[in-house]
C-alpha atoms as a PDB file:
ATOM      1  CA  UNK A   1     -22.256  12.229 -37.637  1.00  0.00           C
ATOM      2  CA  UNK A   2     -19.066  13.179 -38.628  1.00  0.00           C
ATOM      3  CA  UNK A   3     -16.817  15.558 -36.918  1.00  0.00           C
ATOM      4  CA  UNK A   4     -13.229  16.831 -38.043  1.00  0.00           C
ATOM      5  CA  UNK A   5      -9.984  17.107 -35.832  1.00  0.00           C
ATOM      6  CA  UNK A   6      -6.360  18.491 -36.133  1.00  0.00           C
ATOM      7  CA  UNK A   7      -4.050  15.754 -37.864  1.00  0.00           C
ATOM      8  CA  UNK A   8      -6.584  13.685 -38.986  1.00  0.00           C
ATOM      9  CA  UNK A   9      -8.793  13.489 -42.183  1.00  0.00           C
ATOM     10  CA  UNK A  10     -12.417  14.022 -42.018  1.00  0.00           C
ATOM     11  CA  UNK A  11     -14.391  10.847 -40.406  1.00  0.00           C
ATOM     12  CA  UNK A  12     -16.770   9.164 -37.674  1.00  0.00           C
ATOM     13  CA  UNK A  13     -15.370   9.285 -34.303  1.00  0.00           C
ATOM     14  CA  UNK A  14     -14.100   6.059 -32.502  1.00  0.00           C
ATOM     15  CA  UNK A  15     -14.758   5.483 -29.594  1.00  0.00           C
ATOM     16  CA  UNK A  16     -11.176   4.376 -27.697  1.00  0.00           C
ATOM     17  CA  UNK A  17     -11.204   1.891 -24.513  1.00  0.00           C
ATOM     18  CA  UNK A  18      -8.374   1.524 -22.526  1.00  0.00           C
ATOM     19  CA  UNK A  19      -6.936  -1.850 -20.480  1.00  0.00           C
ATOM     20  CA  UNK A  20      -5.814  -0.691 -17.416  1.00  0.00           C
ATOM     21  CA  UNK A  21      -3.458  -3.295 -15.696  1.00  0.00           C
ATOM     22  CA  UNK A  22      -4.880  -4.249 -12.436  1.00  0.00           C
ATOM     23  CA  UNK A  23      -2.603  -6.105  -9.839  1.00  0.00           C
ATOM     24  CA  UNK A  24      -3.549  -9.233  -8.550  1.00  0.00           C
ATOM     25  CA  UNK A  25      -5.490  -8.938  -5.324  1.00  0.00           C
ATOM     26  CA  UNK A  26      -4.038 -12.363  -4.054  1.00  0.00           C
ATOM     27  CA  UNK A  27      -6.013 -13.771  -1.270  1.00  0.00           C
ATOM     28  CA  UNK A  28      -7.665 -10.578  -0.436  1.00  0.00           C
ATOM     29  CA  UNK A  29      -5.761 -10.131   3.369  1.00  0.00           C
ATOM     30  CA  UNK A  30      -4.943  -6.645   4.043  1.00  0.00           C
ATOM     31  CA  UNK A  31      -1.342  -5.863   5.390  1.00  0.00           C
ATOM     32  CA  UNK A  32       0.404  -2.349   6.343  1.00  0.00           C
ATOM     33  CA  UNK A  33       3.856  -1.610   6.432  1.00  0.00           C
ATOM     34  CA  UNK A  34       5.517   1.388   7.784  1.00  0.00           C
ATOM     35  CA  UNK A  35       7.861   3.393   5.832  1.00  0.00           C
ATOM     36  CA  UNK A  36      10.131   5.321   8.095  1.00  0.00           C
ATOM     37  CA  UNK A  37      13.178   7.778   6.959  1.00  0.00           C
ATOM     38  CA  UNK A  38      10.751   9.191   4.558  1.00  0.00           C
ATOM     39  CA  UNK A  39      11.717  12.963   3.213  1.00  0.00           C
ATOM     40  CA  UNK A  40       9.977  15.922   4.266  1.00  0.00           C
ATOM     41  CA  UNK A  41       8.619  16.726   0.998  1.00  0.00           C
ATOM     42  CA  UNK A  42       6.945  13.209   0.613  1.00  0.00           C
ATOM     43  CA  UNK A  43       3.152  13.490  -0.193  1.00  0.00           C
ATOM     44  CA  UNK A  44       0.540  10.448  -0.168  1.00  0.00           C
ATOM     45  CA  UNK A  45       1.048  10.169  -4.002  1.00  0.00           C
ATOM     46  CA  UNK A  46       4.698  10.206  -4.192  1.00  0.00           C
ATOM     47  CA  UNK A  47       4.691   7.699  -1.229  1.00  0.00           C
ATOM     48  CA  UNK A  48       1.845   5.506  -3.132  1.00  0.00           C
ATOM     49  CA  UNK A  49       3.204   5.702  -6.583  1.00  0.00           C
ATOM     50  CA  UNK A  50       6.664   4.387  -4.821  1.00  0.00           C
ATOM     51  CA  UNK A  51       5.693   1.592  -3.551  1.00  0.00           C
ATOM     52  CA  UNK A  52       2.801   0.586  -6.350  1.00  0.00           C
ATOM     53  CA  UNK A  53       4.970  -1.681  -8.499  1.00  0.00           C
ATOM     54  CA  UNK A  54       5.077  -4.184  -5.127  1.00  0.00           C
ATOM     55  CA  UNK A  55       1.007  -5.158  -5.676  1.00  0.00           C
ATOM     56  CA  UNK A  56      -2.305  -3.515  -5.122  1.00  0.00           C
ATOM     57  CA  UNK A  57      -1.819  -0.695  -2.833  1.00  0.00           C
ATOM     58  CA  UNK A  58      -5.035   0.226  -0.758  1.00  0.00           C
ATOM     59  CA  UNK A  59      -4.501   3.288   1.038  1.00  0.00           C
ATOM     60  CA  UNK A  60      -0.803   5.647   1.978  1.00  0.00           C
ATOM     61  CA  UNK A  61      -0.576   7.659   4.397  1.00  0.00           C
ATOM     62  CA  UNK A  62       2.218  10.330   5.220  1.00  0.00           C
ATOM     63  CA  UNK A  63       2.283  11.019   9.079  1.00  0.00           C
ATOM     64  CA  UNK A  64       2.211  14.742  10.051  1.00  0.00           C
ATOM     65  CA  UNK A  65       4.243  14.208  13.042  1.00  0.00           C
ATOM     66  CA  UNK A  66       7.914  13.052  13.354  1.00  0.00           C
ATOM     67  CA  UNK A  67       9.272   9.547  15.078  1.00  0.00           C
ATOM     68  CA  UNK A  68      11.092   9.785  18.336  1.00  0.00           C
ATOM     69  CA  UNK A  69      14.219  10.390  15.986  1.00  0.00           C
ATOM     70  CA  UNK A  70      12.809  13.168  14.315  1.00  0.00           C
ATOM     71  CA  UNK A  71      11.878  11.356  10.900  1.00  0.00           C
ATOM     72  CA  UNK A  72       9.189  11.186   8.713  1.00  0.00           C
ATOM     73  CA  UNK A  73       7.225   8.382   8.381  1.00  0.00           C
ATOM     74  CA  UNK A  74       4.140   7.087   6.926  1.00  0.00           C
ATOM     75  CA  UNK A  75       2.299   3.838   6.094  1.00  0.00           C
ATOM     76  CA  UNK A  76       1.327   1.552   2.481  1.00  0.00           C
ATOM     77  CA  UNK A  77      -1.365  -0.587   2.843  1.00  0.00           C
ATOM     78  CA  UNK A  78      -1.336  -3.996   0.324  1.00  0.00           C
ATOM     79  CA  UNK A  79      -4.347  -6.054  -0.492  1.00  0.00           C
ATOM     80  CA  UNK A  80      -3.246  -9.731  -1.327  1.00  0.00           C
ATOM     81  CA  UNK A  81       0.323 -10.080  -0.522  1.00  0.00           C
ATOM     82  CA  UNK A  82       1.042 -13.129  -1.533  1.00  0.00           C
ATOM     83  CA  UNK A  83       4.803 -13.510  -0.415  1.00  0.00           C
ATOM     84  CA  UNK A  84       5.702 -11.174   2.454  1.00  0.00           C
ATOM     85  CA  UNK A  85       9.480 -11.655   2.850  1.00  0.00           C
ATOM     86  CA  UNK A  86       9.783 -10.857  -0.836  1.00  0.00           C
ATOM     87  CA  UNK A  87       7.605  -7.826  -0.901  1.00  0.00           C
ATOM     88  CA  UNK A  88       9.799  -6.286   2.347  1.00  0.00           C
ATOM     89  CA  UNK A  89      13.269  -7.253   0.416  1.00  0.00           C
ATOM     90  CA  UNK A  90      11.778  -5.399  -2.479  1.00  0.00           C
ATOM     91  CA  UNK A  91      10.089  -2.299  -0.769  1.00  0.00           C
ATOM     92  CA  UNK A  92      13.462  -2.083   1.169  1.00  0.00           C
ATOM     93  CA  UNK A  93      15.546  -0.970  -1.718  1.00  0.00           C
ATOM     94  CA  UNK A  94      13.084   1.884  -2.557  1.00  0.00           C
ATOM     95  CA  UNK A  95      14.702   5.784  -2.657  1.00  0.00           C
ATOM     96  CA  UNK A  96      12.065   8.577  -2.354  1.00  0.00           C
ATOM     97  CA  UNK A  97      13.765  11.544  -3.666  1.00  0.00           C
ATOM     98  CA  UNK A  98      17.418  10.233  -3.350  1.00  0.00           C
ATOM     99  CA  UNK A  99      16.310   8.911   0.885  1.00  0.00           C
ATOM    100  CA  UNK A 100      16.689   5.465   1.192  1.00  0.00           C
ATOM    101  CA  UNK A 101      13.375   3.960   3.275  1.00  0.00           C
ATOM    102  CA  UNK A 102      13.093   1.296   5.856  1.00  0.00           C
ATOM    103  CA  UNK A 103      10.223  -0.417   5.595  1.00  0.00           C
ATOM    104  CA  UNK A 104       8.607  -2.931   8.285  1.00  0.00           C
ATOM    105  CA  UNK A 105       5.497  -4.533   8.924  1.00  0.00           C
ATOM    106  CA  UNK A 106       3.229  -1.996  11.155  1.00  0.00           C
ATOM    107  CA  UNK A 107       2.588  -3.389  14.938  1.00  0.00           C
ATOM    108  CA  UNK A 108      -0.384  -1.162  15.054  1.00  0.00           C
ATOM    109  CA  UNK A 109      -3.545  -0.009  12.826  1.00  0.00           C
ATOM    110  CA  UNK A 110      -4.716   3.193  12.394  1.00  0.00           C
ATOM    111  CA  UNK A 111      -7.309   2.970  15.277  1.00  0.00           C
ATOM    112  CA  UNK A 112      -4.070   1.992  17.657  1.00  0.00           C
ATOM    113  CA  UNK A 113      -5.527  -1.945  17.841  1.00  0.00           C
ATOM    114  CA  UNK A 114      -2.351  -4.524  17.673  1.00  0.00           C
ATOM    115  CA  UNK A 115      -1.868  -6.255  15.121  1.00  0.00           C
ATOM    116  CA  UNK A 116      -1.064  -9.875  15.754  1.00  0.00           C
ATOM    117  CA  UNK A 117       1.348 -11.812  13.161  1.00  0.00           C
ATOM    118  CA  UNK A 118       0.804 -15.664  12.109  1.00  0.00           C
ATOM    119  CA  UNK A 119       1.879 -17.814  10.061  1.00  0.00           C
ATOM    120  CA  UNK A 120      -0.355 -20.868   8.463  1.00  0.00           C
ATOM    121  CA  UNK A 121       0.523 -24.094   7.966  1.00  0.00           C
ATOM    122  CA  UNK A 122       0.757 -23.350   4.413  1.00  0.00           C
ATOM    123  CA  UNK A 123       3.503 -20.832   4.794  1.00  0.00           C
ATOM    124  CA  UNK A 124       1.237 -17.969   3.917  1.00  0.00           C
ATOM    125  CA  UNK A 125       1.910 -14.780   6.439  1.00  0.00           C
ATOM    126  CA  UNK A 126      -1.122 -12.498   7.474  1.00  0.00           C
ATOM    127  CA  UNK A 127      -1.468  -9.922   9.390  1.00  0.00           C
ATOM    128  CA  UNK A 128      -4.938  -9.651  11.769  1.00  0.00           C
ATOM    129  CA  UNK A 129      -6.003  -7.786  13.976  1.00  0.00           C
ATOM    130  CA  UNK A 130      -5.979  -8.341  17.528  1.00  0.00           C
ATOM    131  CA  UNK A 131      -9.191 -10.099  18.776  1.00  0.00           C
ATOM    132  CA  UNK A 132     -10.203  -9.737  22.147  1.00  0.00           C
ATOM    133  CA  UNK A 133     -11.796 -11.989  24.320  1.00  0.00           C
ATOM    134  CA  UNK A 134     -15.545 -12.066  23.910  1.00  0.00           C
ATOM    135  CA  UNK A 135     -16.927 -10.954  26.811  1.00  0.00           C
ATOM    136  CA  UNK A 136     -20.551 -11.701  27.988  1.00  0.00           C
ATOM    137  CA  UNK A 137     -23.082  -9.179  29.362  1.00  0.00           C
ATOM    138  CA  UNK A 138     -23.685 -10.434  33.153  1.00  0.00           C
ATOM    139  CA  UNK A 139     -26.749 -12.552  33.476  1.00  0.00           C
END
């Protein structure tokens, strides 16, 4: 079949495919970081779209509330972070709409469980979350 279209001289379609670039997903350990000092008129896309050359980002949120100074906030969520330290230095020099952001690793996730830091003996930092004692039914 052929088909005709502005610019172009009469011909079969072709079919296009495009390569998206996909981050690396590392070792597959998810870790959230807060953003604080955020602007008022950051949304979860502008906040996502900041932070998305830094690896695979798996969820952002943008807090509706303030901090206890009266600042936005909001949280980026990484899959595979394969160097921590260097991913904070770099999401530290991030400016949303001319605000410069602090970023940190979160203490808490979203369902207000602890998150507990370690460090292998490889070097390799992950984040887990808290696990509580496992606690038997009485007999």
């Amino acid at each position: 079949m052929n088909a005709s279209y502005h610019g172009e001289e009469e011909g079969p379609w072709t079919e296009v495919h495009y390569n998206k670039q996909r981050k690396s997903r590392g070792n597959g350990v998810e870790m959230t970081f807060i953003v604080q000092n955020l602007p008022e008129r950051t949304t979860r896309t502008l906040l996502r779209n900041s932070f998305l050359p830094f690896g695979f980002v798996s969820d952002a949120y943008v807090a509706k509330k303030k901090d206890k100074k009266g600042n936005c906030f909001g949280f980026i969520r990484y899959v595979g972070v394969e160097d921590v330290n260097a991913t904070l230095a770099e999401m530290n020099r991030v400016k949303i709409l001319e605000a410069k952001v602090s970023v940190s690793l979160a203490k808490y996730d979203k369902n207000h469980k602890k998150f507990i830091y370690t460090s292998k003996i490889v070097g390799e930092k992950t984040w887990r979350p808290k696990e509580l004692p496992n606690m038997a039914p009485p007999d």
